[in-house]
N, C-alpha and C. Protein backbone atom coordinates (compact mmCIF):
# COMPACT_ATOMS: atom_id res chain seq x y z
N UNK A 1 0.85 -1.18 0.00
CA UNK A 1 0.00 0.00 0.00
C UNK A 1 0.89 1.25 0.00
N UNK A 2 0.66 2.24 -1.21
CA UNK A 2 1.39 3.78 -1.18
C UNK A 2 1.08 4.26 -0.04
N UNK A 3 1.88 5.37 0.48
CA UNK A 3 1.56 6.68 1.22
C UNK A 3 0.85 7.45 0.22
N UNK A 4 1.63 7.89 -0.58
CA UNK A 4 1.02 8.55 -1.85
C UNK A 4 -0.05 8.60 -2.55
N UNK A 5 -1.20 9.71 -3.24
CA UNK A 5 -2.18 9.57 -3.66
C UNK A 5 -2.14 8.68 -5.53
N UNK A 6 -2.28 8.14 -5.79
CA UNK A 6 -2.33 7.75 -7.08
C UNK A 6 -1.77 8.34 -8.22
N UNK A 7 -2.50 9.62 -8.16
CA UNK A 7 -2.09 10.56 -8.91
C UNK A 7 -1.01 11.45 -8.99
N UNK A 8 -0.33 11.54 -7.58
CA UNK A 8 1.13 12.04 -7.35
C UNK A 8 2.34 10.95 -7.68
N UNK A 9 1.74 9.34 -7.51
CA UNK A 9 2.57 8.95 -7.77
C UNK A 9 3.09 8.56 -9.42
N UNK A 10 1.87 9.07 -9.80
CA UNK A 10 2.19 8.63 -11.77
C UNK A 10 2.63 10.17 -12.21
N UNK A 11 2.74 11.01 -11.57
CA UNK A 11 3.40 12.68 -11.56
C UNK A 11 4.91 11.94 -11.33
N UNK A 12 5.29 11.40 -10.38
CA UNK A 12 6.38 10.93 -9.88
C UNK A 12 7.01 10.06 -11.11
N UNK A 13 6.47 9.11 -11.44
CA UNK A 13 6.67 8.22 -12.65
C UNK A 13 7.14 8.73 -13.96
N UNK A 14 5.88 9.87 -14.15
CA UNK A 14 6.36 10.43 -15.48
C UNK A 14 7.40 11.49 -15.46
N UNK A 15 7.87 12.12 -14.45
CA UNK A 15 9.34 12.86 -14.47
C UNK A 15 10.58 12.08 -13.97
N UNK A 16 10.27 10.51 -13.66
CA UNK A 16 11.42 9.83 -13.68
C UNK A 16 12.01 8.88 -14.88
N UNK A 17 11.27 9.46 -16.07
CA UNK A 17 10.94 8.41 -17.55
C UNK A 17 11.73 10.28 -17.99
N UNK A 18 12.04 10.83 -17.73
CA UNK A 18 12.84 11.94 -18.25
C UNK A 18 14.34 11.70 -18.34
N UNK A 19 14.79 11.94 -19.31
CA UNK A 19 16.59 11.42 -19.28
C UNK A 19 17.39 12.19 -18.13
N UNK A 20 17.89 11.43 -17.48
CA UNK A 20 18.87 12.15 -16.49
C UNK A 20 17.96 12.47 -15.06
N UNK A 21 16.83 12.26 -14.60
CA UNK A 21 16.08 12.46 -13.76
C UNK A 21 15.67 10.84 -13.18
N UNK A 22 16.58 11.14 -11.93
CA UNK A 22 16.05 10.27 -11.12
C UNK A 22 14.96 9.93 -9.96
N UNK A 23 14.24 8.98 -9.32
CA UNK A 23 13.47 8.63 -8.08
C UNK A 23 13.09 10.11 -7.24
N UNK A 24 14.37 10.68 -7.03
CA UNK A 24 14.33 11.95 -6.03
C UNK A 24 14.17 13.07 -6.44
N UNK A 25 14.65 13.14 -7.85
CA UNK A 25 14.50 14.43 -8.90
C UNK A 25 12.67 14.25 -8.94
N UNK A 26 12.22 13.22 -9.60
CA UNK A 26 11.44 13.24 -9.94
C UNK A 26 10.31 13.77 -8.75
N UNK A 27 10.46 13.28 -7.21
CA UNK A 27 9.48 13.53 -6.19
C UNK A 27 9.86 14.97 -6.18
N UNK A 28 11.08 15.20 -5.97
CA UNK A 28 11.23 16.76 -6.23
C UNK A 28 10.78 17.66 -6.95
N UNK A 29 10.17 17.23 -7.96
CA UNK A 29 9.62 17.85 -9.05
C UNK A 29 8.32 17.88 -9.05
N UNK A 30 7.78 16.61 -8.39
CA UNK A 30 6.23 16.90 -8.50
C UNK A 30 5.71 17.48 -7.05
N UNK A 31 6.77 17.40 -5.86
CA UNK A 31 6.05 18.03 -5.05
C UNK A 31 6.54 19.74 -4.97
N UNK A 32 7.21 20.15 -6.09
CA UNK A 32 7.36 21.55 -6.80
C UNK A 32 6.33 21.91 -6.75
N UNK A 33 6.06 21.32 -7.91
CA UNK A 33 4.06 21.54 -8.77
C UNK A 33 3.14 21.55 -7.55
N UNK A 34 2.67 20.52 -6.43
CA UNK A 34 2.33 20.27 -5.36
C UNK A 34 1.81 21.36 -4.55
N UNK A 35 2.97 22.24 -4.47
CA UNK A 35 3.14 23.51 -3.45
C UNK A 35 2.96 24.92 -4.21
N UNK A 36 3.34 24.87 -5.70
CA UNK A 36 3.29 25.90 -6.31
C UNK A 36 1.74 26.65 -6.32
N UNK A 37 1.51 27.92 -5.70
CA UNK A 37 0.35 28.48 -5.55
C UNK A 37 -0.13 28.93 -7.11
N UNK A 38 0.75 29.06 -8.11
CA UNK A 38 0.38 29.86 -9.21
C UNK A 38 -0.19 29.46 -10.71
N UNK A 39 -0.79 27.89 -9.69
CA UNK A 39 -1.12 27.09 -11.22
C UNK A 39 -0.05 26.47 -12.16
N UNK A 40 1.20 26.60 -11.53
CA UNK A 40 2.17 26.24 -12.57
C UNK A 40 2.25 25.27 -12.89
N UNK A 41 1.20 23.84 -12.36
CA UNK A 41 1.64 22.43 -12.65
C UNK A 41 0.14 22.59 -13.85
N UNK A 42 -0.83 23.00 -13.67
CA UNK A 42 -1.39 23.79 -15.18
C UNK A 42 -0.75 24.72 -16.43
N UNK A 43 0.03 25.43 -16.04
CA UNK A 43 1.00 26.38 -17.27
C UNK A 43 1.80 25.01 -17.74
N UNK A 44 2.37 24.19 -16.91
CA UNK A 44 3.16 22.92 -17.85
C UNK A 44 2.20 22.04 -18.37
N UNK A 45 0.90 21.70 -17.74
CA UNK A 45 0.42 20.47 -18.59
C UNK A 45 0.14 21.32 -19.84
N UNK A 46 -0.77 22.88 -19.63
CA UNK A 46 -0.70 22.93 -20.92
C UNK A 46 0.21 23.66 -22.10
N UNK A 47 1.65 23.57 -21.77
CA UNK A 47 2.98 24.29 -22.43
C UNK A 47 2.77 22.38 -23.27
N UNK A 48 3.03 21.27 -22.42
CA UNK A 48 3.04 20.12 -23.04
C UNK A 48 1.88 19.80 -24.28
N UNK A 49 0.95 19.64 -23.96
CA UNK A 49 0.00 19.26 -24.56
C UNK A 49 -0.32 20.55 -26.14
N UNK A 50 0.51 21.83 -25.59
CA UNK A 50 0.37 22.75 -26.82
C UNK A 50 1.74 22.48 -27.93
N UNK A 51 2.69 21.95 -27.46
CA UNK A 51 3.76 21.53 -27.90
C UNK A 51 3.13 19.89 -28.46
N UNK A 52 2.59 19.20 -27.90
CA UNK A 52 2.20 17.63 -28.58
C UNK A 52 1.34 18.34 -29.79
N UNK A 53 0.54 19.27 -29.40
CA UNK A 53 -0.54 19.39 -30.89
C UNK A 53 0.25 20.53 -32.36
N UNK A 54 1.34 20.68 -31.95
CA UNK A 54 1.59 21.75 -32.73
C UNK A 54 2.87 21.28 -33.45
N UNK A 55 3.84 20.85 -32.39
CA UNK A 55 5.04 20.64 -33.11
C UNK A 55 5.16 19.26 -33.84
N UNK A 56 5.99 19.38 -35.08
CA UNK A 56 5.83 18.22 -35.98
C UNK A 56 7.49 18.11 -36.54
N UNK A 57 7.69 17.59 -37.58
CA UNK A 57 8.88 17.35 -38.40
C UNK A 57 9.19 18.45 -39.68
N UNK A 58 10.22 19.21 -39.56
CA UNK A 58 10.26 19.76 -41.09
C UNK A 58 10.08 18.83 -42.32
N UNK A 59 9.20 19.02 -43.04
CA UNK A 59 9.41 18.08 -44.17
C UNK A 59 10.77 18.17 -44.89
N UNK A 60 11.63 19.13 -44.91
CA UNK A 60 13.17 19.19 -45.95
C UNK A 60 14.08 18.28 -44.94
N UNK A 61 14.08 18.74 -43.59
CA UNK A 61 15.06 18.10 -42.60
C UNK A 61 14.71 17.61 -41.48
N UNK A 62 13.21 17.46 -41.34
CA UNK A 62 13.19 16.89 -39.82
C UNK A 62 13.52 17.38 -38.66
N UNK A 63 13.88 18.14 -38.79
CA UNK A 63 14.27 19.46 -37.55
C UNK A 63 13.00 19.54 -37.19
N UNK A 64 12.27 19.85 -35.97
CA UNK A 64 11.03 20.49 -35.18
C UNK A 64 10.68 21.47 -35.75
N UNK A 65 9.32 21.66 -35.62
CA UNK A 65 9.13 22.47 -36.02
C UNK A 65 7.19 23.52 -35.89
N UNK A 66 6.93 24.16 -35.84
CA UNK A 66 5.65 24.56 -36.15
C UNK A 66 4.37 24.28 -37.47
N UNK A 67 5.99 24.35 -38.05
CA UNK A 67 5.31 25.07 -40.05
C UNK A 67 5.49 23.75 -40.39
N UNK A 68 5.49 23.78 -41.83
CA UNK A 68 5.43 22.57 -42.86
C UNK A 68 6.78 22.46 -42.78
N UNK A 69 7.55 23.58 -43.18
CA UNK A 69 9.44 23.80 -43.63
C UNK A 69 9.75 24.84 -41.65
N UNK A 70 10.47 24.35 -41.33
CA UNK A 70 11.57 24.78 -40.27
C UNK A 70 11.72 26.63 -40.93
N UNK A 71 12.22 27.27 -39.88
CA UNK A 71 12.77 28.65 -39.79
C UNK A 71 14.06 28.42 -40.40
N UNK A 72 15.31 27.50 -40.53
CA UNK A 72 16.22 27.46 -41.08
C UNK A 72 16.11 27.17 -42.37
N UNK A 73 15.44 25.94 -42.84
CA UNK A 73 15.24 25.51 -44.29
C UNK A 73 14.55 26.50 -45.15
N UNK A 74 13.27 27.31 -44.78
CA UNK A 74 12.94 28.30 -45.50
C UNK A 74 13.64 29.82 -45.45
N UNK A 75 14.51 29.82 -45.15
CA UNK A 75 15.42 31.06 -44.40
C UNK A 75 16.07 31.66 -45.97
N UNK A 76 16.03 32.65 -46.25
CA UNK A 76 16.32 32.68 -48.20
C UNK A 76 18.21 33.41 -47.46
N UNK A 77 18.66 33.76 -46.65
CA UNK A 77 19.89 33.53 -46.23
C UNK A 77 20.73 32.60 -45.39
N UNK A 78 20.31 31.48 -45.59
CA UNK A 78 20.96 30.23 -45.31
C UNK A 78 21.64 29.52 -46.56
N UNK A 79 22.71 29.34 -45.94
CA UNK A 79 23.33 28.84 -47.94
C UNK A 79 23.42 27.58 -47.60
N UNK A 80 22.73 26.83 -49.33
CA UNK A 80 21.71 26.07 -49.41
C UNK A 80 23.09 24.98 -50.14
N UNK A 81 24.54 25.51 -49.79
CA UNK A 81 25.50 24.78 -50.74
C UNK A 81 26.18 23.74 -49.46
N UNK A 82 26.00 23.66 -48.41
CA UNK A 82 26.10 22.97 -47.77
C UNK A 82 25.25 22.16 -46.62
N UNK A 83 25.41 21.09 -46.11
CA UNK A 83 24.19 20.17 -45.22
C UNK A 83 24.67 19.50 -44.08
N UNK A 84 24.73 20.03 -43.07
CA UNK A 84 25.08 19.35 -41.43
C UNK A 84 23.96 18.24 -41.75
N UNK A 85 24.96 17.01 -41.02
CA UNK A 85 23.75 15.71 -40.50
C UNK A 85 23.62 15.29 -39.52
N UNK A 86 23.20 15.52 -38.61
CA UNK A 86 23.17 15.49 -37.58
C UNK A 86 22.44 14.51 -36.51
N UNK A 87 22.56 14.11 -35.62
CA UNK A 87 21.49 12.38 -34.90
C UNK A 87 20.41 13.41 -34.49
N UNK A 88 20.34 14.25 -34.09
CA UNK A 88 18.93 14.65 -33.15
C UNK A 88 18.67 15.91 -33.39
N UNK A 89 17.18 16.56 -32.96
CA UNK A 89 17.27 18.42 -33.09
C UNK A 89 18.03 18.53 -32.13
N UNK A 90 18.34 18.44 -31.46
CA UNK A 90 19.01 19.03 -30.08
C UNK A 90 20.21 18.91 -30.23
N UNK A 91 20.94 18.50 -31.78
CA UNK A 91 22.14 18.54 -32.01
C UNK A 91 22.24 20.36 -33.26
N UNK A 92 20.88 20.41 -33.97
CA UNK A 92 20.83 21.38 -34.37
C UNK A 92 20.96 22.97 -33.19
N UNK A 93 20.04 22.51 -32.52
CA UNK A 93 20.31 23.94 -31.30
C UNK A 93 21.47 24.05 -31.24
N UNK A 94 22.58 23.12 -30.82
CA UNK A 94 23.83 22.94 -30.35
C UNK A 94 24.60 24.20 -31.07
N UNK A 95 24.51 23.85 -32.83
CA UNK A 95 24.97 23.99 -33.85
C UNK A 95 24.54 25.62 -33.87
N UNK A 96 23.46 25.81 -33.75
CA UNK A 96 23.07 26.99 -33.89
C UNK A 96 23.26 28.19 -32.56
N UNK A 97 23.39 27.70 -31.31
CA UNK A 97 24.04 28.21 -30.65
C UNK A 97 25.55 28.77 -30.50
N UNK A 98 26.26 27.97 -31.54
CA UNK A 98 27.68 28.54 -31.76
C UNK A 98 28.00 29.34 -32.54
N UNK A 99 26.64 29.79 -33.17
CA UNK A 99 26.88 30.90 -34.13
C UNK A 99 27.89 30.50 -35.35
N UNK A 100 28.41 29.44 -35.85
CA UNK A 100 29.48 29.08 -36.74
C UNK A 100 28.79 28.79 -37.83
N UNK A 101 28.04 28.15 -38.44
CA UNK A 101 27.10 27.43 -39.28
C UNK A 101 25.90 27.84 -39.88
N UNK A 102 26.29 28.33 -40.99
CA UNK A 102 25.18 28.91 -41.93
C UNK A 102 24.63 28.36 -43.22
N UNK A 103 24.90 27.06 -42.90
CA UNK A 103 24.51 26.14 -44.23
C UNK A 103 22.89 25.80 -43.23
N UNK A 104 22.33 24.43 -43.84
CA UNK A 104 21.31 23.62 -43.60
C UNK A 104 21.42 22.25 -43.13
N UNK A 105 19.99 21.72 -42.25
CA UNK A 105 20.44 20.43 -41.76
C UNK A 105 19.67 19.55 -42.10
N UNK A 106 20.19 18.24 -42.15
CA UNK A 106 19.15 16.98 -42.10
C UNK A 106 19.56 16.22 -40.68
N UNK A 107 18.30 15.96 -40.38
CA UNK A 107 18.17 15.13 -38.57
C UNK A 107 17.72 13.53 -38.96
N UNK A 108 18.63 12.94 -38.73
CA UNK A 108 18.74 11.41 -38.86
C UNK A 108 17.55 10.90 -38.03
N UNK A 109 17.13 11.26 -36.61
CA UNK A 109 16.52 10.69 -36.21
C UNK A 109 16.57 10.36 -34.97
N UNK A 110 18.20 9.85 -34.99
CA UNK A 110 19.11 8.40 -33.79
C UNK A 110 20.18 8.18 -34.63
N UNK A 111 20.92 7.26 -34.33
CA UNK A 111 22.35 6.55 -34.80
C UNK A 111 21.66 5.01 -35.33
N UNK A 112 22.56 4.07 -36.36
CA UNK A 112 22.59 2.61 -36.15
C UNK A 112 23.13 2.31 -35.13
N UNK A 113 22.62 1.46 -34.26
CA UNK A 113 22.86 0.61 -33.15
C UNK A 113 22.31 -0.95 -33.03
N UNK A 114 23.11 -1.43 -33.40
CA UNK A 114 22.72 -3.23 -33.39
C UNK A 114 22.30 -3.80 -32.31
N UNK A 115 22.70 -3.04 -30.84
CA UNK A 115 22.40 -3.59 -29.84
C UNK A 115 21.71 -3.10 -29.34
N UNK A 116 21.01 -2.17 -29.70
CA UNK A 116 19.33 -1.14 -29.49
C UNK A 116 18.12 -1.82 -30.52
N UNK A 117 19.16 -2.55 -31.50
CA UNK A 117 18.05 -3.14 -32.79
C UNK A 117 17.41 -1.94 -33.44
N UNK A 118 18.35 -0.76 -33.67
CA UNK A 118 18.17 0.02 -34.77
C UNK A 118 19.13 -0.39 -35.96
N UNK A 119 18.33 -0.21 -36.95
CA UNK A 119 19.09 -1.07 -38.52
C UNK A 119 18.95 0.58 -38.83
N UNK A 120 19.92 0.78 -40.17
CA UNK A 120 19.29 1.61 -41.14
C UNK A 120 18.28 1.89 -41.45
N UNK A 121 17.29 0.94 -41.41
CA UNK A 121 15.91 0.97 -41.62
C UNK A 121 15.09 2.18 -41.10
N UNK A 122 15.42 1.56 -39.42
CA UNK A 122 14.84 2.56 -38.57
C UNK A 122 14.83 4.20 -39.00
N UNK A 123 16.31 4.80 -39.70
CA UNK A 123 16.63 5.88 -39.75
C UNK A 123 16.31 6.91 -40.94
N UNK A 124 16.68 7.82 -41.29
CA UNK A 124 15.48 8.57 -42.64
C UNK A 124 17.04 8.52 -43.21
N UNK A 125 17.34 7.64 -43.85
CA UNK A 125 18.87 7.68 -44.59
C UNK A 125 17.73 7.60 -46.18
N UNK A 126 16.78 7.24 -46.52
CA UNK A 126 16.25 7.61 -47.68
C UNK A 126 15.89 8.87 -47.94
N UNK A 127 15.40 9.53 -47.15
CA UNK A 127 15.04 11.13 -47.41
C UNK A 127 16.34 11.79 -47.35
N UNK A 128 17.29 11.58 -46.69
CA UNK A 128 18.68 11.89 -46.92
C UNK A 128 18.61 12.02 -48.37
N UNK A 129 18.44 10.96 -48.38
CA UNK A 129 19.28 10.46 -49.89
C UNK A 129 18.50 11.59 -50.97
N UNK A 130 16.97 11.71 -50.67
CA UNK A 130 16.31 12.79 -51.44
C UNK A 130 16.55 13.93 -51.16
N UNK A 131 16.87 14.76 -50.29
CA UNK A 131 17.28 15.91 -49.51
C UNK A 131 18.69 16.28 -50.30
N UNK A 132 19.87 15.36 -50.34
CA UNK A 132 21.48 15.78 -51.34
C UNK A 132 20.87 15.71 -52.77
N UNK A 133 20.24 14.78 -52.89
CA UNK A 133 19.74 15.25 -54.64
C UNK A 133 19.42 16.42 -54.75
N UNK A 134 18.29 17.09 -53.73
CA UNK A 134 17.55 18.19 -54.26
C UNK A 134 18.54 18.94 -53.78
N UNK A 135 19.03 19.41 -53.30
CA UNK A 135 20.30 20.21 -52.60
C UNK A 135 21.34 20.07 -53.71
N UNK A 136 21.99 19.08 -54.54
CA UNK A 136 22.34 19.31 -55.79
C UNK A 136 22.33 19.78 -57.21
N UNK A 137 20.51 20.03 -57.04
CA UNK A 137 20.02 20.33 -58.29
C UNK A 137 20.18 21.64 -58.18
N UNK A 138 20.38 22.32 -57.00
CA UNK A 138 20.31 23.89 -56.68
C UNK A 138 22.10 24.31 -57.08
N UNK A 139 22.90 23.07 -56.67
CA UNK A 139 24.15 24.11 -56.25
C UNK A 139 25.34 22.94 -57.29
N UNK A 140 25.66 23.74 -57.85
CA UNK A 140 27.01 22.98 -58.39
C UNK A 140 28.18 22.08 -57.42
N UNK A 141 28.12 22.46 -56.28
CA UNK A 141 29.24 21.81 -55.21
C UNK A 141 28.32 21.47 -54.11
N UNK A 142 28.10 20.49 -53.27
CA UNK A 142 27.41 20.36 -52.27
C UNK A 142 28.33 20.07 -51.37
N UNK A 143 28.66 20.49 -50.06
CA UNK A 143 29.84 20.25 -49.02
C UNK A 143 28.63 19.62 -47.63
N UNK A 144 29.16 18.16 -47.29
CA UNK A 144 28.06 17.28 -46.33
C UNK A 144 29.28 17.52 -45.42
N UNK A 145 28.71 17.74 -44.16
CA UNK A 145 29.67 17.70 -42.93
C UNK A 145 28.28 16.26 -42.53
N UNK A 146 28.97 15.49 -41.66
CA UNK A 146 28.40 14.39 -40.78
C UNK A 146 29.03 14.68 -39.58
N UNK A 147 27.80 15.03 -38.69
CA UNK A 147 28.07 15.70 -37.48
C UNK A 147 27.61 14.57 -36.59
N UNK A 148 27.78 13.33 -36.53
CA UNK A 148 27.41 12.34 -35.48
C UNK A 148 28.50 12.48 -34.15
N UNK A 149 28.10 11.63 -33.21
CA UNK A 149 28.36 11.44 -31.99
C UNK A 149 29.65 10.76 -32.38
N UNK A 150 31.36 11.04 -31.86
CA UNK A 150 32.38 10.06 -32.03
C UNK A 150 32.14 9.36 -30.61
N UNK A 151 31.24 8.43 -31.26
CA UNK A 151 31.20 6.68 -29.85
C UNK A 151 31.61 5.80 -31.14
N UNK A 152 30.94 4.71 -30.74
CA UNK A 152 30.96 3.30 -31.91
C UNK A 152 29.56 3.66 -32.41
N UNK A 153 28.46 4.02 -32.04
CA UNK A 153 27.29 4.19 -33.00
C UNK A 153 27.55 5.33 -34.04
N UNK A 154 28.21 6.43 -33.43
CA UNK A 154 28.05 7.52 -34.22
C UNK A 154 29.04 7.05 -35.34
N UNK A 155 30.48 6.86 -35.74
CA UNK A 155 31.36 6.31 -36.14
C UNK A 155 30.47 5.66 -37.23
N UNK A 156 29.64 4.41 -36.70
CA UNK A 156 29.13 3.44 -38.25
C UNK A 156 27.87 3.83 -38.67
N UNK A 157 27.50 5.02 -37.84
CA UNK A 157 26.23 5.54 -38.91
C UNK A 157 27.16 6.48 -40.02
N UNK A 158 28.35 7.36 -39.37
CA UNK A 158 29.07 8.01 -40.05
C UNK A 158 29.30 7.20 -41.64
N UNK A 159 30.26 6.44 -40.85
CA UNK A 159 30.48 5.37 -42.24
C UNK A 159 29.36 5.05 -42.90
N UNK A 160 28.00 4.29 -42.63
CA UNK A 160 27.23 4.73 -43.75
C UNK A 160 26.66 5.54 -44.52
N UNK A 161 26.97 7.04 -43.80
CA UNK A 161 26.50 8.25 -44.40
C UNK A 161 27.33 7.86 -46.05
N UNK A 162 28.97 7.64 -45.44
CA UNK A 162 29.88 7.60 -46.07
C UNK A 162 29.85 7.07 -47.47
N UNK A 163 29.38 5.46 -47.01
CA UNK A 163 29.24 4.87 -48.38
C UNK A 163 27.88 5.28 -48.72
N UNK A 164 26.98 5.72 -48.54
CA UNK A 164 25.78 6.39 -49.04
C UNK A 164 26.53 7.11 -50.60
């Protein structure tokens, strides 16, 4: 039998299913919300639930997004002669936080991992593949940086970017 009401404890559950948030983070977090006088565990359910109905995939790169096309892909000063590839959006923020990078991206998705039982399959290495075509038809030189993770996953998705 819980101490806990039902409902605090699946509050508890679902901020310990958060990466990097553990058992104590997570009670910490919901008895935040708990105590907070200002409705704020309402301003997050519905910041979440406005973010589940709204945000989707760029169709050019898969980057997040609002629109059909991302703020970067439709951007008419982004030069369109080069393509970061990157495993995740949150590798694009990265990218775009350093202020260095004024080309465009495609978001893989994830890495191949054999021992996660991600194949190629799993990953958008076909829309890739449509994304450098159309990105060729625009530009005489296309320059691909492959911006994966240096582990062993990032490495042999690299390499298949490679032989791609």
């Amino acid at each position: 039998m819980s101490i806990l009401p039902k409902s605090v404890e699946k509050v508890i559950d679902e901020f310990g299913r958060l990466p990097g948030v553990g058992p104590k983070s997570a009670s910490r977090m919901a008895y935040h919300y708990l105590r907070s006088p200002n409705k704020d565990a309402s301003n997050l359910a519905n910041a979440l639930l406005e973010m589940d109905e709204n945000v989707q995939n760029c169709q050019k790169c898969f980057n997040v997004t609002d629109k059909d096309e991302c703020g970067i892909c439709s951007s008419p000063i982004r030069k369109k002669d080069r393509i970061c590839i990157v495993e995740e959006p949150l590798d694009v923020v990265a990218f775009e936080n350093s202020g260095v990078y004024d080309g465009v991206y495609f978001v893989l998705g994830g890495v191949i991992s054999p021992a996660d039982g991600i194949t190629s399959e799993e990953l958008r290495f076909k829309e890739l593949r449509g994304r450098v075509k159309e990105l060729l038809g625009e530009n005489e030189n296309l320059e691909i940086i492959i911006a994966t993770n240096p582990n062993l996953e990032g490495e042999a998705t690299a390499s298949y970017i490679y032989d791609l």
